[in-house]
Every structure is written in C-alpha cells, then in structure tokens.
N, C-alpha and C. Protein backbone atom coordinates (compact mmCIF):
# COMPACT_ATOMS: atom_id res chain seq x y z
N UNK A 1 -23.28 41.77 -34.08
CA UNK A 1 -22.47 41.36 -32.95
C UNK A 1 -23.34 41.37 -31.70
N UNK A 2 -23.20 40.15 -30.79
CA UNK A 2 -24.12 40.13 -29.20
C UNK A 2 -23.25 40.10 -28.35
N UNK A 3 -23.33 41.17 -27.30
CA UNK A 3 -22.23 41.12 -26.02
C UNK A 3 -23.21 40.79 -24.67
N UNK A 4 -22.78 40.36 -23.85
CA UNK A 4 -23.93 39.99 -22.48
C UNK A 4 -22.98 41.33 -21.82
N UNK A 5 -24.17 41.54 -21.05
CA UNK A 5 -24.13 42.76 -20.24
C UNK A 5 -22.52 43.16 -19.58
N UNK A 6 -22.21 42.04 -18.76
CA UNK A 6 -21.26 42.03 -18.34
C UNK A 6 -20.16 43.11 -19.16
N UNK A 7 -19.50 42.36 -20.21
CA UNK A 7 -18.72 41.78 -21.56
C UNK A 7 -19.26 44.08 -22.34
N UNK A 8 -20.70 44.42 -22.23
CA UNK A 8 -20.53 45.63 -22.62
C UNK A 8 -20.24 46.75 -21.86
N UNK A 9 -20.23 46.74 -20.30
CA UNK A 9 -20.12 47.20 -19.17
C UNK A 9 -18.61 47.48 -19.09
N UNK A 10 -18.10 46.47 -19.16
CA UNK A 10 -16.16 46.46 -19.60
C UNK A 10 -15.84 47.31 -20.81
N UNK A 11 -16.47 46.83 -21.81
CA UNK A 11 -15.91 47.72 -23.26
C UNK A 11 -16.75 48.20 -24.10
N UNK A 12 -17.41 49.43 -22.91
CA UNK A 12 -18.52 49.97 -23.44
C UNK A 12 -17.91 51.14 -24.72
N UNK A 13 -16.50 52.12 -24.29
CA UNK A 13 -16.29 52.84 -25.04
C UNK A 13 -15.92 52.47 -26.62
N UNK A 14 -14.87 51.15 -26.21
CA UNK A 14 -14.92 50.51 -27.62
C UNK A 14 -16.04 49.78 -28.49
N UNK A 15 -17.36 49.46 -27.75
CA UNK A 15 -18.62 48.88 -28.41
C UNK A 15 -18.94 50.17 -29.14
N UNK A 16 -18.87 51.67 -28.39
CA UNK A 16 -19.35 52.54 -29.06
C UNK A 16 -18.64 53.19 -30.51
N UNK A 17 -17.15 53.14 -30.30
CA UNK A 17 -16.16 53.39 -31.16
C UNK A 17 -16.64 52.25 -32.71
N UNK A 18 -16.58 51.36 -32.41
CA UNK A 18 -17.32 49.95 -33.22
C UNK A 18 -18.24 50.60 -34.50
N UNK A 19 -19.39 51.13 -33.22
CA UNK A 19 -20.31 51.81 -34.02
C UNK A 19 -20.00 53.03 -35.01
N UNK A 20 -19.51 53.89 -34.32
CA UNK A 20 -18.77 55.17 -34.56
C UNK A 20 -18.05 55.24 -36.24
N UNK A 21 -17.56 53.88 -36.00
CA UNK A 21 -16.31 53.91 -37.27
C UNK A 21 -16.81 53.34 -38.20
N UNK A 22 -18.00 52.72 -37.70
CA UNK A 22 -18.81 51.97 -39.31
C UNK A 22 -18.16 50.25 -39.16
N UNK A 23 -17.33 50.25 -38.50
CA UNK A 23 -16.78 48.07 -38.43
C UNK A 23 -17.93 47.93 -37.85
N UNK A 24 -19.02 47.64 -37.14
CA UNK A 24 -20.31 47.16 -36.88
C UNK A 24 -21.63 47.85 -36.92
N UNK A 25 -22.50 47.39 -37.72
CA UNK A 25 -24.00 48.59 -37.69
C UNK A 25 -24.79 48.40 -36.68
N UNK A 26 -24.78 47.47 -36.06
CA UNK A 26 -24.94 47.04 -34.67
C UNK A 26 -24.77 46.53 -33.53
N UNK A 27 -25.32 46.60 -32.58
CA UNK A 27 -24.44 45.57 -31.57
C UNK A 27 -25.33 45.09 -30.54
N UNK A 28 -25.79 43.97 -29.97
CA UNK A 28 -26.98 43.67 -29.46
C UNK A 28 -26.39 42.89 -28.02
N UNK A 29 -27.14 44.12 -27.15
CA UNK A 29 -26.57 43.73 -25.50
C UNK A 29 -27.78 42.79 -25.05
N UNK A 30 -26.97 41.39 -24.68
CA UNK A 30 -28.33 40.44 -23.91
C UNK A 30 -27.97 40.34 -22.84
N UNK A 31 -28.99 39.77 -21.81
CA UNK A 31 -28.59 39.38 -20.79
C UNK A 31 -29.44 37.48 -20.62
N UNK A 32 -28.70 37.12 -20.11
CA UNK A 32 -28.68 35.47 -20.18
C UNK A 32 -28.92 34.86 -21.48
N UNK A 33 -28.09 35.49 -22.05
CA UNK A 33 -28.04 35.27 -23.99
C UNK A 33 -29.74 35.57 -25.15
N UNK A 34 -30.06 36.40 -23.83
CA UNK A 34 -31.16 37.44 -24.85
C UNK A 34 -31.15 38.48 -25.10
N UNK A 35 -31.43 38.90 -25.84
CA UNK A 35 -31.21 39.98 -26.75
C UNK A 35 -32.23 40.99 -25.97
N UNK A 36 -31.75 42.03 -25.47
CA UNK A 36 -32.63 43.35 -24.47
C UNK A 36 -32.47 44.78 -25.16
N UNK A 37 -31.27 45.00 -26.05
CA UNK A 37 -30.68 46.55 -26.40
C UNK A 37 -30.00 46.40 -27.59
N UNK A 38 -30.60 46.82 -28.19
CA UNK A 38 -30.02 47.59 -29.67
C UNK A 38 -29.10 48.56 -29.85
N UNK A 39 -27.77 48.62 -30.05
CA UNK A 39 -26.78 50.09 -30.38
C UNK A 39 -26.83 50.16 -31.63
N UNK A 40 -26.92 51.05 -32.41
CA UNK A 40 -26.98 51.35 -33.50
C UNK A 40 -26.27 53.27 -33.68
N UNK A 41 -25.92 53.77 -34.22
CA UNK A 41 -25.30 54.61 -34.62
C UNK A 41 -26.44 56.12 -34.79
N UNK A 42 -26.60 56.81 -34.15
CA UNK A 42 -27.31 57.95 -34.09
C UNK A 42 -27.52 58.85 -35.36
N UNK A 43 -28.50 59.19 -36.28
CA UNK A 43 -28.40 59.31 -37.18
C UNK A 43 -27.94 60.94 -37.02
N UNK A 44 -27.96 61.42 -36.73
CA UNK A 44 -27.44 62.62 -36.48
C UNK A 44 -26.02 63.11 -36.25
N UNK A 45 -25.17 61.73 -35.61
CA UNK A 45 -24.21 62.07 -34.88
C UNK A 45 -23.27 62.35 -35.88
N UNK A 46 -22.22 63.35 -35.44
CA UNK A 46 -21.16 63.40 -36.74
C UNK A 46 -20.41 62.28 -36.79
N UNK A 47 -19.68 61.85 -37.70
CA UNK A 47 -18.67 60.75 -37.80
C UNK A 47 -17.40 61.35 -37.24
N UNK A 48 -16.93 59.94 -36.30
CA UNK A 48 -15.41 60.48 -36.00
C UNK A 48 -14.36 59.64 -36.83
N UNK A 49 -13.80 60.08 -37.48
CA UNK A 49 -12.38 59.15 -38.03
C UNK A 49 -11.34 59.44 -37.92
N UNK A 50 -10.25 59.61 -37.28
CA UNK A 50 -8.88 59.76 -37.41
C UNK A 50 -8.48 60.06 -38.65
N UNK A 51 -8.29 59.46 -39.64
CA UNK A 51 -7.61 59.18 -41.10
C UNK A 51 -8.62 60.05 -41.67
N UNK A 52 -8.28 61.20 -42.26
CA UNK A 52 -8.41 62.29 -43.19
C UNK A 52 -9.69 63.39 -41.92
N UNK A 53 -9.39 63.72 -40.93
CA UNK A 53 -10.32 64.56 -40.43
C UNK A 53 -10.16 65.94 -40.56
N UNK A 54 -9.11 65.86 -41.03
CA UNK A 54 -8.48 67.14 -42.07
C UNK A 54 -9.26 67.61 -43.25
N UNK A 55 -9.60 66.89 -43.75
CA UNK A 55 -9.42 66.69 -45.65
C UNK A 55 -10.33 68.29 -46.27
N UNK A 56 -9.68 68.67 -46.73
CA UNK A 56 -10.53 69.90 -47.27
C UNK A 56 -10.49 70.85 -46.82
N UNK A 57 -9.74 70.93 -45.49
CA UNK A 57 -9.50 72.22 -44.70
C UNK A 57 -8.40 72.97 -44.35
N UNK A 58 -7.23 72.12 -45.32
CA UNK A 58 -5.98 72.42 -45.21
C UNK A 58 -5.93 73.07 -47.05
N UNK A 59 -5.02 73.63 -47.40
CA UNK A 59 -4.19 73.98 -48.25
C UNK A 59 -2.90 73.74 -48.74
N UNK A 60 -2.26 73.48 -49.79
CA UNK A 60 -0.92 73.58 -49.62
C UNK A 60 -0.56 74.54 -50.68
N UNK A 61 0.89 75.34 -50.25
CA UNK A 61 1.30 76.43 -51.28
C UNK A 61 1.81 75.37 -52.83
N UNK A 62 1.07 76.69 -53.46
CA UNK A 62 1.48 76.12 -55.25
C UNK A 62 2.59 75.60 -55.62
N UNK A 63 3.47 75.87 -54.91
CA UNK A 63 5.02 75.42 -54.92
C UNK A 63 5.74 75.37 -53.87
N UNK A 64 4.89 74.03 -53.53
CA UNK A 64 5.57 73.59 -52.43
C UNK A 64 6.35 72.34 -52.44
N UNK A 65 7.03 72.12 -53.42
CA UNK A 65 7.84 70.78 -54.38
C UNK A 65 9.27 71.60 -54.77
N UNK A 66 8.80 73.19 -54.18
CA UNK A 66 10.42 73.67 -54.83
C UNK A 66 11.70 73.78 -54.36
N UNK A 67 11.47 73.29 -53.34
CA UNK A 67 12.80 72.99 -52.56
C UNK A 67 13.01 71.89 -52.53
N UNK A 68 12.83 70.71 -53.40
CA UNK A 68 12.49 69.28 -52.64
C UNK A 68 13.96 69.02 -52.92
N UNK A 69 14.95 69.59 -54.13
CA UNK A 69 16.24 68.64 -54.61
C UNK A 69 17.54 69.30 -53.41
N UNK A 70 16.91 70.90 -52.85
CA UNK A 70 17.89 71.26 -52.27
C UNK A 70 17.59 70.55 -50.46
N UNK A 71 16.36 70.19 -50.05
CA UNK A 71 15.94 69.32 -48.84
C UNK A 71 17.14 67.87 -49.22
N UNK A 72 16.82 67.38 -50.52
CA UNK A 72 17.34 66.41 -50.61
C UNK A 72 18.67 66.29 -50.95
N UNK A 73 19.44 67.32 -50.73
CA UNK A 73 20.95 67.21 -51.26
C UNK A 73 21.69 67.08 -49.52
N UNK A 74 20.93 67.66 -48.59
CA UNK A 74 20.63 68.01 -47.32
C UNK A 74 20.66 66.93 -46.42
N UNK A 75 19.77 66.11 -47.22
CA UNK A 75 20.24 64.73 -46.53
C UNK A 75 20.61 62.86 -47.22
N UNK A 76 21.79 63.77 -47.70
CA UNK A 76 22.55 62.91 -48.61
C UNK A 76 22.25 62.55 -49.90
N UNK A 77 21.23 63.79 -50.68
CA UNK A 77 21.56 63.25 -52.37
C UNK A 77 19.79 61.95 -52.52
N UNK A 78 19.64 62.34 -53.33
CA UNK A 78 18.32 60.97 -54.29
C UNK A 78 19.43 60.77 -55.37
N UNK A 79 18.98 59.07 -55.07
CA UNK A 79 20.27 58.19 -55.38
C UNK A 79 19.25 57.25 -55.86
C-alpha cells in the first residue's frame, strides 16, 4: 500500500493499526508519488488483537454447563 504524506499525516494511527493487525506488511509513504518511508511492523513489538487477547489466561469451572436447563427454564424453557 502507498499513501502521500498528506493522506499518512491524517491516518497515521490507522496506517499503524494496518500494520499492527497483519491486513498490510507494509505501507510506503511518498511524497510527489515517490516512495521516501517504509512502515513495516517492528519485529519485536507484541501483537495487538482484540479477538482472543484473553486466550489461555482464563479458566472455566469443570461444571460450568450445570445450571444451564435451570438458567433456561428461567427464561422461558429450550423449545
């Protein structure tokens, strides 16, 4: 992807987010439609994702399905 300076100056946080999330491996800032700056993704940086930033750090109790028919009588019955 090529943004002119302008165009990354406006949506710099989302050019970076871009990177961040893995939808672009790069992004190339020109100015008068040349290519001057490379973004690319910091190899170090942690990944941010919304969707599972949890995963592995939660638990759930062994029986936690055992109330599900009396939850569900609760609000009107599985039908």
């Amino acid at each position: 992807m090529q943004v002119n300076i302008l165009e990354a100056k406006t949506n710099l946080s989302n050019l970076i987010r871009l990177i961040e999330t893995g939808k672009e491996e790069t992004i190339i800032i020109a100015r008068y439609g040349k290519p001057v700056v490379k973004m690319v993704v910091y190899k170090d940086a942690p990944v941010s994702r919304r969707i599972g930033v949890a995963k592995g750090k939660l638990q759930s109790p062994v029986d936690i399905d055992k109330y599900n028919d009396e939850v569900a009588a609760l609000f009107g019955g599985m039908e």
